[in-house]
C-alpha atoms as a PDB file:
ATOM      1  CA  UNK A   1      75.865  -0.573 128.635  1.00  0.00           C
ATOM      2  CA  UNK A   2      72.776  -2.929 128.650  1.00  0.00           C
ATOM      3  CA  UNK A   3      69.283  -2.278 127.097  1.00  0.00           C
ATOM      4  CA  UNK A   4      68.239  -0.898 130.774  1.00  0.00           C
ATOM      5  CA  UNK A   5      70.216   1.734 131.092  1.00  0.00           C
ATOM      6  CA  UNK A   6      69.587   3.541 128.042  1.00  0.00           C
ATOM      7  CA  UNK A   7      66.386   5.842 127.713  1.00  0.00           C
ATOM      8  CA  UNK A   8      63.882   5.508 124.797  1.00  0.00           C
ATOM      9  CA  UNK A   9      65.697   6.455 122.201  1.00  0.00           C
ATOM     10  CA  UNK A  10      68.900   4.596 123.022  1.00  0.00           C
ATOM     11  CA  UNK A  11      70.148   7.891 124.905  1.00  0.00           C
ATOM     12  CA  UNK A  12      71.954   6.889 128.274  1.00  0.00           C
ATOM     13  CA  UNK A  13      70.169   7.867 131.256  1.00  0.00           C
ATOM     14  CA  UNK A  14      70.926   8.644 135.163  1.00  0.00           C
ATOM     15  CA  UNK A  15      74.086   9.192 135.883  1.00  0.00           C
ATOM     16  CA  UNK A  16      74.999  12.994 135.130  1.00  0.00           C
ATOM     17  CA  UNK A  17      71.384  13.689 134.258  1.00  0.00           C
ATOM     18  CA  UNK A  18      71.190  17.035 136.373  1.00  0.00           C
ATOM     19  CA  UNK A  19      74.435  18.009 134.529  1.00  0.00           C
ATOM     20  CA  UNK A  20      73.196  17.569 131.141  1.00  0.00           C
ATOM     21  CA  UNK A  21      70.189  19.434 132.263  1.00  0.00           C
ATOM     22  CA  UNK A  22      71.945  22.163 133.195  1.00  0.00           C
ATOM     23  CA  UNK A  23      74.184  22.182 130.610  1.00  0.00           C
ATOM     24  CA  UNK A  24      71.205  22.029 128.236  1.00  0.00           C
ATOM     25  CA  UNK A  25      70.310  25.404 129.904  1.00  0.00           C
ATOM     26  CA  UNK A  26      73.886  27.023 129.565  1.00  0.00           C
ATOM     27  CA  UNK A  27      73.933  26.548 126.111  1.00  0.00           C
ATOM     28  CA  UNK A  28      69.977  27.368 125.293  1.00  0.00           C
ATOM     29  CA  UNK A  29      69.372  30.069 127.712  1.00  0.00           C
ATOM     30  CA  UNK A  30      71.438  32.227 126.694  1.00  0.00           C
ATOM     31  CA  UNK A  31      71.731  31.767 122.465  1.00  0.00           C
ATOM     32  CA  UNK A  32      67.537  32.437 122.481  1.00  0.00           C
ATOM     33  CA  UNK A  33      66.385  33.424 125.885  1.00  0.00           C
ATOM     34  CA  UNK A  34      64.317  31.772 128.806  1.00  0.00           C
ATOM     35  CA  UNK A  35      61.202  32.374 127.434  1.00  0.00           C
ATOM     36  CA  UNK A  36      61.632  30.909 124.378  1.00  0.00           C
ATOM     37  CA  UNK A  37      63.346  27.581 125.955  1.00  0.00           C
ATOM     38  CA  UNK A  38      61.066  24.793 126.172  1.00  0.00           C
ATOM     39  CA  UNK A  39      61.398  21.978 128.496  1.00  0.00           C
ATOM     40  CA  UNK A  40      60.879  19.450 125.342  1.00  0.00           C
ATOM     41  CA  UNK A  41      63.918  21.218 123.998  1.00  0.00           C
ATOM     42  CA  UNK A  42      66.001  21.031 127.042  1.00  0.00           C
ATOM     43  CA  UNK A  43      65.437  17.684 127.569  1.00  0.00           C
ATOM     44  CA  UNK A  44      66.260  16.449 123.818  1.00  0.00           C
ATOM     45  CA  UNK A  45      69.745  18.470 123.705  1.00  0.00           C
ATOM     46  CA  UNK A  46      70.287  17.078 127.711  1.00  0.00           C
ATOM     47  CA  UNK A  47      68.623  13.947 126.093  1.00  0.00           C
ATOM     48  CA  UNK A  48      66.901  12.865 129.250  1.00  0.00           C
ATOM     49  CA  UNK A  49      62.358  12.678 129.618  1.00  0.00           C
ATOM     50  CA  UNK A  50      60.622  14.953 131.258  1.00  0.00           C
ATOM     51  CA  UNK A  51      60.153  12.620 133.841  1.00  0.00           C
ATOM     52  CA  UNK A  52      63.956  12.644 134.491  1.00  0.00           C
ATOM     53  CA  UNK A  53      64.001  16.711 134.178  1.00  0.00           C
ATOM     54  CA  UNK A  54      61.199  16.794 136.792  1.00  0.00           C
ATOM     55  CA  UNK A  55      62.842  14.642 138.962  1.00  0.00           C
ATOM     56  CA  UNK A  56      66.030  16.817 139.239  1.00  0.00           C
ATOM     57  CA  UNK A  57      63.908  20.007 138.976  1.00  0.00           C
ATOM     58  CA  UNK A  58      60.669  20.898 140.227  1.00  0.00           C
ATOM     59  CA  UNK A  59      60.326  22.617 137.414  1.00  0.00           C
ATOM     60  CA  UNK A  60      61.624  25.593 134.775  1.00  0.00           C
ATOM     61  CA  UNK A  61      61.388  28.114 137.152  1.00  0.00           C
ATOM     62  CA  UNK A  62      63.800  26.047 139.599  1.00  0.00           C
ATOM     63  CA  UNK A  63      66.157  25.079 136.662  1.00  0.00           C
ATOM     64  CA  UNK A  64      66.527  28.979 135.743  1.00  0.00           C
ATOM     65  CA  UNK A  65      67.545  29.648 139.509  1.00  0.00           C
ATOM     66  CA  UNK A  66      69.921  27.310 139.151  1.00  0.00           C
ATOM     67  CA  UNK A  67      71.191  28.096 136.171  1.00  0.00           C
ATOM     68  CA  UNK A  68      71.798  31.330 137.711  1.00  0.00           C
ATOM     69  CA  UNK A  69      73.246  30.060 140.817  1.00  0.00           C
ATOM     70  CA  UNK A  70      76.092  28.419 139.032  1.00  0.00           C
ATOM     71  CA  UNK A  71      77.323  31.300 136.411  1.00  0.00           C
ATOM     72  CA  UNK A  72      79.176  33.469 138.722  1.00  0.00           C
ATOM     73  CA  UNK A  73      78.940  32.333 142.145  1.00  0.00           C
ATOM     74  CA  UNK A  74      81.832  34.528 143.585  1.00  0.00           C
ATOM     75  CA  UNK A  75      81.589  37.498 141.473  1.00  0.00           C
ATOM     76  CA  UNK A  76      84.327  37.654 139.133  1.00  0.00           C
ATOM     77  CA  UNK A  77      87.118  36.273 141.344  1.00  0.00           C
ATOM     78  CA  UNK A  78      89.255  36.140 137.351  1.00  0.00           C
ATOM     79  CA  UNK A  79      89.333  39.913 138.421  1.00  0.00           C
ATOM     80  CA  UNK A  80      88.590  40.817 141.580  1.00  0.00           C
ATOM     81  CA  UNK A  81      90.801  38.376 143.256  1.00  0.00           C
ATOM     82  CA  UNK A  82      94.119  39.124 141.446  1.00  0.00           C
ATOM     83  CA  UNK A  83      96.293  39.951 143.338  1.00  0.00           C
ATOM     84  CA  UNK A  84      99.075  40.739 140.179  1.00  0.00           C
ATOM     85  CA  UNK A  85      96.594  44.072 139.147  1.00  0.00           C
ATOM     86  CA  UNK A  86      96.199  47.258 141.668  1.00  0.00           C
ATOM     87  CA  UNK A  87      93.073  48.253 142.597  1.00  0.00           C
ATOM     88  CA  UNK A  88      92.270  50.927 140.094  1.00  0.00           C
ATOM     89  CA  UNK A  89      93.545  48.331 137.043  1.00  0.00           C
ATOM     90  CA  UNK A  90      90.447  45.813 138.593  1.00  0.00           C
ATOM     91  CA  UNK A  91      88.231  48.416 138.338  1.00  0.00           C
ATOM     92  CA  UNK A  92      89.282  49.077 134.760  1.00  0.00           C
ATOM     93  CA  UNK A  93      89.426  45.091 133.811  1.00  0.00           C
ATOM     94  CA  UNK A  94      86.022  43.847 135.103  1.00  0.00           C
ATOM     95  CA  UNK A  95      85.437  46.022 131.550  1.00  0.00           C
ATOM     96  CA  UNK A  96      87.506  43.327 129.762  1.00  0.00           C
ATOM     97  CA  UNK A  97      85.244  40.415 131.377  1.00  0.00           C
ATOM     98  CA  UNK A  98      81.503  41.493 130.800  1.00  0.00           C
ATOM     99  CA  UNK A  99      80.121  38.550 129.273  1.00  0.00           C
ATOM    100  CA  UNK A 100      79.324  37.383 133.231  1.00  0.00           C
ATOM    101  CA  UNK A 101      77.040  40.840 133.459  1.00  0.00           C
ATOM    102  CA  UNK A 102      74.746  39.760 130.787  1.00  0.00           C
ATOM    103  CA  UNK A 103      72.418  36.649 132.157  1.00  0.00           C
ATOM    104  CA  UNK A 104      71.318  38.222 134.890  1.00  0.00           C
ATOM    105  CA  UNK A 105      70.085  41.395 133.276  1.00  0.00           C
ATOM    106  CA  UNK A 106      68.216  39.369 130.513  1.00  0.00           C
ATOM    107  CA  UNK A 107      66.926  37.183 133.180  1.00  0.00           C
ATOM    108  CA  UNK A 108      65.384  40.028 135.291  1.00  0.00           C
ATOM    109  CA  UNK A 109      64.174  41.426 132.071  1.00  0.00           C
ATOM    110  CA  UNK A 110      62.489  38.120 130.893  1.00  0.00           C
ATOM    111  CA  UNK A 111      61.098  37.332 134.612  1.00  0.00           C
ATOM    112  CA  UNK A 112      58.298  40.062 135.427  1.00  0.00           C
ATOM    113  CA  UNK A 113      57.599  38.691 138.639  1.00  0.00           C
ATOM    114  CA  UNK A 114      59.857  39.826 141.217  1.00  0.00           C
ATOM    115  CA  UNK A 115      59.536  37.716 143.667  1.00  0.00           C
ATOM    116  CA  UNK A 116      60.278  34.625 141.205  1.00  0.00           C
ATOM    117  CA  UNK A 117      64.023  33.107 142.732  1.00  0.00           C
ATOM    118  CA  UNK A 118      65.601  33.872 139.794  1.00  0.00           C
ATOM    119  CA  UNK A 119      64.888  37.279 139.711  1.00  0.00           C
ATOM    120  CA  UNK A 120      66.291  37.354 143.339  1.00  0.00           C
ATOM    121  CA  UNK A 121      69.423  35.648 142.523  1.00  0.00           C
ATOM    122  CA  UNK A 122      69.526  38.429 140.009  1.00  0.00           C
ATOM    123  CA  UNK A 123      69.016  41.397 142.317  1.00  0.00           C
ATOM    124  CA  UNK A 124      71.447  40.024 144.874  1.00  0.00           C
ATOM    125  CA  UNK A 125      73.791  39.396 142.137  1.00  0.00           C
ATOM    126  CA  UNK A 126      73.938  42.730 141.017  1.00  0.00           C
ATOM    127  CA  UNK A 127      74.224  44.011 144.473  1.00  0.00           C
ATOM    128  CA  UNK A 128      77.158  41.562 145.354  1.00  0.00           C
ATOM    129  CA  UNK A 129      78.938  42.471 142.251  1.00  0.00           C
ATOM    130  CA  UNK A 130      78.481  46.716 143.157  1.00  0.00           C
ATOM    131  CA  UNK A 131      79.621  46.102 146.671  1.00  0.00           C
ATOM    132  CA  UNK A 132      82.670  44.317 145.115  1.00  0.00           C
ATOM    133  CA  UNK A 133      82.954  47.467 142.992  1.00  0.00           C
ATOM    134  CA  UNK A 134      82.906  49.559 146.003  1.00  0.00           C
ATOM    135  CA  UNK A 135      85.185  47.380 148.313  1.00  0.00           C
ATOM    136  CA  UNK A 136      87.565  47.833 145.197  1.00  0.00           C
ATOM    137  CA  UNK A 137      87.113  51.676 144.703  1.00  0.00           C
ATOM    138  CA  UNK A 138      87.566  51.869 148.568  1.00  0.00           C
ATOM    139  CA  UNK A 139      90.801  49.961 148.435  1.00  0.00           C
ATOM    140  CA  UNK A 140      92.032  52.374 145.648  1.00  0.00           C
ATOM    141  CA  UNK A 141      91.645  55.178 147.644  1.00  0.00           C
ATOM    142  CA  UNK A 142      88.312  56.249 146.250  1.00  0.00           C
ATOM    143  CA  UNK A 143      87.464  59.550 147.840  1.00  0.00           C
ATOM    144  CA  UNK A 144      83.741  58.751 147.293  1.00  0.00           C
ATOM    145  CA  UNK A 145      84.130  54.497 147.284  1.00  0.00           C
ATOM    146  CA  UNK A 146      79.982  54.126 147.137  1.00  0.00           C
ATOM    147  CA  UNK A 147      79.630  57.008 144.745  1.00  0.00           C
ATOM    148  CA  UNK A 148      82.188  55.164 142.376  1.00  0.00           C
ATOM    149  CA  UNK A 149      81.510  51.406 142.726  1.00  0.00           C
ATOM    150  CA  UNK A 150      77.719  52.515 141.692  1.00  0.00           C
ATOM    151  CA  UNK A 151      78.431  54.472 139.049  1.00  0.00           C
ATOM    152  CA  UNK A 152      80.664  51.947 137.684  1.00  0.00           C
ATOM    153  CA  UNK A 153      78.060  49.038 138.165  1.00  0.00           C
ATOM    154  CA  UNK A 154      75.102  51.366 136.300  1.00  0.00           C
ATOM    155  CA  UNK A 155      77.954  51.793 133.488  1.00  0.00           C
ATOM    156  CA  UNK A 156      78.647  48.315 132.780  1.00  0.00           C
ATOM    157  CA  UNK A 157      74.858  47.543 132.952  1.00  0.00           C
ATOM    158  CA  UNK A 158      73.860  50.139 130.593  1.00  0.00           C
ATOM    159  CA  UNK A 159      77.034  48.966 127.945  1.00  0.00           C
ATOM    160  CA  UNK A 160      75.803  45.279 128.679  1.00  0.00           C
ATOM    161  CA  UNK A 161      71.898  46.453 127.796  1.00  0.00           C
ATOM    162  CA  UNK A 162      72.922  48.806 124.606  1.00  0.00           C
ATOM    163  CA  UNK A 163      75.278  46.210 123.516  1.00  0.00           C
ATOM    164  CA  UNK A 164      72.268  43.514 123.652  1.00  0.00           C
ATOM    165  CA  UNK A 165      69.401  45.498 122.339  1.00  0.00           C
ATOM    166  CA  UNK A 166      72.009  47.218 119.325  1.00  0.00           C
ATOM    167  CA  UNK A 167      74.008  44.508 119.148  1.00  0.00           C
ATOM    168  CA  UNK A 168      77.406  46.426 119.059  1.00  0.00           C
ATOM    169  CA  UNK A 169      80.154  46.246 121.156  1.00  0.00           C
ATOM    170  CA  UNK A 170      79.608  49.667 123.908  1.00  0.00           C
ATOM    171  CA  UNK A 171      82.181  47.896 126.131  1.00  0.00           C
ATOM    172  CA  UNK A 172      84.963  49.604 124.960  1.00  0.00           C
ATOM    173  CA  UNK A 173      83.306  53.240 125.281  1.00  0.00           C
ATOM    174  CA  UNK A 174      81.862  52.300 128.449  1.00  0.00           C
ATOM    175  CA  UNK A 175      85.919  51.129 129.503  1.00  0.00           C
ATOM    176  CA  UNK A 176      86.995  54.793 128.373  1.00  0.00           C
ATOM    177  CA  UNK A 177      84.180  56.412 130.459  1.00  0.00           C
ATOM    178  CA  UNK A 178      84.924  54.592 133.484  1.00  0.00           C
ATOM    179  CA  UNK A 179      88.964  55.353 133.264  1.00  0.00           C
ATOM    180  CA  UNK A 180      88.031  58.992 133.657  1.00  0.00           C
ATOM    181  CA  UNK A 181      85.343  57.887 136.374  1.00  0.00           C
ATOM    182  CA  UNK A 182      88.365  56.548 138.239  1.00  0.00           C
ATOM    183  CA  UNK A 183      90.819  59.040 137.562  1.00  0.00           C
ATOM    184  CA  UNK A 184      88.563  61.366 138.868  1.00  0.00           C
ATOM    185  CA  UNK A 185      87.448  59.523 142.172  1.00  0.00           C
ATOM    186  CA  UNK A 186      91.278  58.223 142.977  1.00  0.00           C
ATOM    187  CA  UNK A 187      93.778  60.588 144.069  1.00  0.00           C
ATOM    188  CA  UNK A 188      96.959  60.942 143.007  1.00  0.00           C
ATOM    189  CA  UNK A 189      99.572  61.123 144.777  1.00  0.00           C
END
């Protein structure tokens, strides 16, 4: 590497900038919030300028949608797409995998303005990941598929809030609740 294509401070720059950026934010965002995430700190752990973070981002607000956009893109397809588990056991498991549920929830709760594009991706996050709820519940043989897939998306919000604000795991009471949730909307045969 010659003297012109390292940065100030000897740090490489260019190629893969974006992706340091945004790895910056995977790692910062969530270990002490958005609001609390400076751009000078993003760009020294992503080791790029501002200038460089500016050029890949109009700015923070753009970098938080995108750190959004990438998390989950297809709603827990480590769950909802296996095809080894019945219906009712993916209902039960997206209990198991809950970390996903918690960066859109502290977004929206960092962002007050809801029109901001994060807060969007947010919204239509949570609504993507209820309707894969339902589409689930429905497939189970739900009685009341809607009903269920709601009350199953409130429940792992609420464990995902009362597990942030107390920090204690509520995922496994939540995971009890929502077995009798199921039992009680499924059928048996």
């Amino acid at each position: 590497m010659t003297e012109l294509e390292k940065g100030p401070q000897g740090v490489r720059r260019g190629r893969g900038a974006r992706e340091r950026i945004l790895s910056a934010s995977q790692q910062l965002f969530p270990d002490q919030g958005i609001n609390c995430t400076g751009v000078d700190q993003l760009c020294a752990v992503a080791g790029v300028s501002k200038r460089t973070l500016y050029q890949h981002f109009a700015g923070k607000d753009e970098l938080i949608a995108e750190y959004l956009r990438r998390f989950d893109p297809d709603v827990l397809p480590e769950v909802f797409d296996r095809a080894d588990l019945a219906p009712r056991e993916r209902l039960l498991a997206v209990f198991d995998i809950h970390s996903p549920l918690c960066p859109f929830l502290r977004t929206s709760v960092e962002l007050q303005d809801p029109g901001h594009a994060a807060r969007v991706l947010a919204r239509d996050y949570k609504m993507a990941f209820a309707g894969r709820l339902t589409e689930t519940a429905r497939e189970a043989g739900a009685t009341d598929p809607e009903q269920l897939g709601e009350q199953l998306a409130l429940l792992l919000d609420g464990a995902s809030a009362r597990s942030r604000v107390l920090n204690t795991e509520a995922f496994t009471t939540a995971a009890a609740i929502a077995a009798i949730l199921v039992d009680n909307a499924i059928p048996t045969a």
